[in-house]
C-alpha atoms as a PDB file:
ATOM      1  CA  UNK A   1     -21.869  10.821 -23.948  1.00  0.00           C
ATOM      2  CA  UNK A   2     -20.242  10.832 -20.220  1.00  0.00           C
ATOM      3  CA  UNK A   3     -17.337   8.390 -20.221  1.00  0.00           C
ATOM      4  CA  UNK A   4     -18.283   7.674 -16.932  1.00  0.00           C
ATOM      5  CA  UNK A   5     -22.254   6.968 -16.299  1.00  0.00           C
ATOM      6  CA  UNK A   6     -23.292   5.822 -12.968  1.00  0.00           C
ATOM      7  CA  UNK A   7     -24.894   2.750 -14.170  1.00  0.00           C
ATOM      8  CA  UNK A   8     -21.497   1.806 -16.117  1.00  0.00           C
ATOM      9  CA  UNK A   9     -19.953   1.621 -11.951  1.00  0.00           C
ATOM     10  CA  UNK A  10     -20.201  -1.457 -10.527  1.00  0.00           C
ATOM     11  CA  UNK A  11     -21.762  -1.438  -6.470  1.00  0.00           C
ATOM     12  CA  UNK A  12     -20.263  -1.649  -3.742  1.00  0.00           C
ATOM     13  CA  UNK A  13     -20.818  -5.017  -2.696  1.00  0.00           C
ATOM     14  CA  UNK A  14     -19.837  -6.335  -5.970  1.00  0.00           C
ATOM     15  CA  UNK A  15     -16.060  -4.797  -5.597  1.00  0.00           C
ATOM     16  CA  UNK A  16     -15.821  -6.018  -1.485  1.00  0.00           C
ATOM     17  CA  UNK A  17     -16.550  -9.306  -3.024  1.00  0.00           C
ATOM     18  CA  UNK A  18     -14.094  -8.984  -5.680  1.00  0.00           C
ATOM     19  CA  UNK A  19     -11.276  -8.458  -2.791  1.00  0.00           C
ATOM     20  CA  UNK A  20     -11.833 -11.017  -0.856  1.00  0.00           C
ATOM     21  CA  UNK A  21     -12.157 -13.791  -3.731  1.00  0.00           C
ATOM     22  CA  UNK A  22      -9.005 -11.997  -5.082  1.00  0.00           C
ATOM     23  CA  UNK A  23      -7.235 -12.240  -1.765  1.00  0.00           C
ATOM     24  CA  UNK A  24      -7.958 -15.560  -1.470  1.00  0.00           C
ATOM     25  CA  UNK A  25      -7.476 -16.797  -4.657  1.00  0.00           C
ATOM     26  CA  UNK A  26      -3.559 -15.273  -4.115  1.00  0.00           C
ATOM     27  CA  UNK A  27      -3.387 -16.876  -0.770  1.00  0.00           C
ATOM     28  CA  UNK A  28      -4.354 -20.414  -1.998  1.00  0.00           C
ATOM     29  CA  UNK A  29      -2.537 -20.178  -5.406  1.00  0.00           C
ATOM     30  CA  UNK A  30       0.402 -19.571  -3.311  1.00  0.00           C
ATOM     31  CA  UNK A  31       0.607 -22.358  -0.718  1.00  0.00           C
ATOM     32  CA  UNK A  32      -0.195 -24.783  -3.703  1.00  0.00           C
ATOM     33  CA  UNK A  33       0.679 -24.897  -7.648  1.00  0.00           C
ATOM     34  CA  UNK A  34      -2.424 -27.539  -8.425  1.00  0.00           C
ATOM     35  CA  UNK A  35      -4.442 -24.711  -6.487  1.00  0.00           C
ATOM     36  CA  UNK A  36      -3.256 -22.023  -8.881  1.00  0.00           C
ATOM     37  CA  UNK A  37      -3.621 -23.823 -11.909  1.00  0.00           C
ATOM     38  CA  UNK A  38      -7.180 -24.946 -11.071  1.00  0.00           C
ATOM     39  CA  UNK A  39      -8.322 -21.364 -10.239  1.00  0.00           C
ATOM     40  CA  UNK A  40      -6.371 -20.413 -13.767  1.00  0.00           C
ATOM     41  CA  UNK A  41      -8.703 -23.166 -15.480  1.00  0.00           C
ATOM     42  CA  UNK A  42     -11.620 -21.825 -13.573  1.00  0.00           C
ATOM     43  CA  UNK A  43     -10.621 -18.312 -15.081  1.00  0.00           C
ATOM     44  CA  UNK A  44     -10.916 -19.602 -18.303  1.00  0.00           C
ATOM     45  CA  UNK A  45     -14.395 -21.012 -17.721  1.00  0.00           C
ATOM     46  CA  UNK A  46     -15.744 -18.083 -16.457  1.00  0.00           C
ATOM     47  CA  UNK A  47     -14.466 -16.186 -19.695  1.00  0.00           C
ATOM     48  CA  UNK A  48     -15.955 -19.018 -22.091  1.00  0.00           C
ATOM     49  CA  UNK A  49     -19.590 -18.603 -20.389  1.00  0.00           C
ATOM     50  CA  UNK A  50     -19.362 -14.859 -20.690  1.00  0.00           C
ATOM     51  CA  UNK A  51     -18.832 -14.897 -24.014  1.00  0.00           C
ATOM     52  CA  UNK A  52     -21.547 -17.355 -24.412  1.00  0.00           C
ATOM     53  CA  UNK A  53     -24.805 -16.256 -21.920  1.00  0.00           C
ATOM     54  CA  UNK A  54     -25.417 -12.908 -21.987  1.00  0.00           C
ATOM     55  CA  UNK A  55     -26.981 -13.052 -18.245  1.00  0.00           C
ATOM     56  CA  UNK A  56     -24.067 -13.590 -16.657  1.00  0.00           C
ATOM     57  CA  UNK A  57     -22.538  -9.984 -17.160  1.00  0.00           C
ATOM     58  CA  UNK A  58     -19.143  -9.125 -15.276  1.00  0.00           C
ATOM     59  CA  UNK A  59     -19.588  -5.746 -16.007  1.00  0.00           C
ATOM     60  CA  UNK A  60     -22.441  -3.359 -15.721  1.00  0.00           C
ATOM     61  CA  UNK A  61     -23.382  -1.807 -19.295  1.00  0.00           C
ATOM     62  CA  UNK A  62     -26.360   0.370 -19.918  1.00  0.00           C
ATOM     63  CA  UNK A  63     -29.653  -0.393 -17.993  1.00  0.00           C
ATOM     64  CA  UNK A  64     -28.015  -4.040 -17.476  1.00  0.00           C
ATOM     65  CA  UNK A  65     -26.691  -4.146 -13.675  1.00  0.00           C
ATOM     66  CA  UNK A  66     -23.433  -6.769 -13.381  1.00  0.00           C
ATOM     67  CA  UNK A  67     -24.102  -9.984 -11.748  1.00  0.00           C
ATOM     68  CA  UNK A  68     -21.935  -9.568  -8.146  1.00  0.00           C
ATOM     69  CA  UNK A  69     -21.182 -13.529  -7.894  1.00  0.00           C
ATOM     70  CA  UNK A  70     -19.897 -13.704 -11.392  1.00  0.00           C
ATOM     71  CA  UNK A  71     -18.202 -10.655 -11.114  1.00  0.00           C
ATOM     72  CA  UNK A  72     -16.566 -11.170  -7.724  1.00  0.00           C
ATOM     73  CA  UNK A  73     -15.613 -14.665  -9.156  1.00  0.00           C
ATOM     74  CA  UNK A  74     -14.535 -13.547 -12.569  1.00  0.00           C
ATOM     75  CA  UNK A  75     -12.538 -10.008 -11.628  1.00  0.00           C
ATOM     76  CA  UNK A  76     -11.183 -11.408  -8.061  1.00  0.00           C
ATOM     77  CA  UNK A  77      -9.458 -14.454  -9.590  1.00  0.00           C
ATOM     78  CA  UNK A  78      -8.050 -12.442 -12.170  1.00  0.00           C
ATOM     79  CA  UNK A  79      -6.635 -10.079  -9.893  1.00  0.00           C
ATOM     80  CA  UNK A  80      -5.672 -12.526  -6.954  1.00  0.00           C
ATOM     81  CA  UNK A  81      -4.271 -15.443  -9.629  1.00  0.00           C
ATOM     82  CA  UNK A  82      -3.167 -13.850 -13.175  1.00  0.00           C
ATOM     83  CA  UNK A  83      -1.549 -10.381 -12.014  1.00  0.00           C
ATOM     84  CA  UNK A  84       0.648 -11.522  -9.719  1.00  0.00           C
ATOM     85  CA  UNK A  85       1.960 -14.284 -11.772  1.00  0.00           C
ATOM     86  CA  UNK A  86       2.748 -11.726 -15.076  1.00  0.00           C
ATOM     87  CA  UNK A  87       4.151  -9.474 -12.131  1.00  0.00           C
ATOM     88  CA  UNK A  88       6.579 -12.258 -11.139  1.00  0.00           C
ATOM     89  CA  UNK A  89       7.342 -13.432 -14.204  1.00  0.00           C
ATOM     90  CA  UNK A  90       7.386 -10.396 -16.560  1.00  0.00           C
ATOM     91  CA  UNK A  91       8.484  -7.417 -14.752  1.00  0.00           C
ATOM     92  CA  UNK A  92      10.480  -8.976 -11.810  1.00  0.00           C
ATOM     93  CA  UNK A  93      13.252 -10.585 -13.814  1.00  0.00           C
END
């Protein structure tokens, strides 16, 4: 088994989405704390329905291509919201 099969890689326009929800999920989280903790409860959301439908997949697995909107939503405000915040609070002290 390849570790890394080509329909385990998410496309293209999946990841450019991904960037800008992530840049602008920083962007908003930092001009406003309400704005940060809404996109942190909207996090949360997304990981309760992808535990619970199967259709919305954030990751591609098998013949099963990823769903770009709920991966762009689900991967960019975990990277533009969550990282930065363990960053700041975990390894900048």
């Amino acid at each position: 088994m390849k570790p890394w099969r080509s329909n385990c890689i998410p496309q293209r326009s999946s990841i450019i989405m991904t960037v800008l929800v992530a840049i602008t999920a920083y962007l908003c989280s930092s001009i406003s704390a309400r704005a940060g903790y809404c996109l942190a409860f909207v996090y949360m959301l997304l990981l309760i329905l992808n535990s619970l439908f199967d259709q919305l997949s954030c990751w591609p697995r098998g013949k099963k291509v990823e769903n770009k909107y709920f991966f762009a939503l689900f991967w960019g405000i975990g990277l533009g919201v969550l990282v930065p915040y363990v960053v700041r609070q975990y390894l900048l002290q």
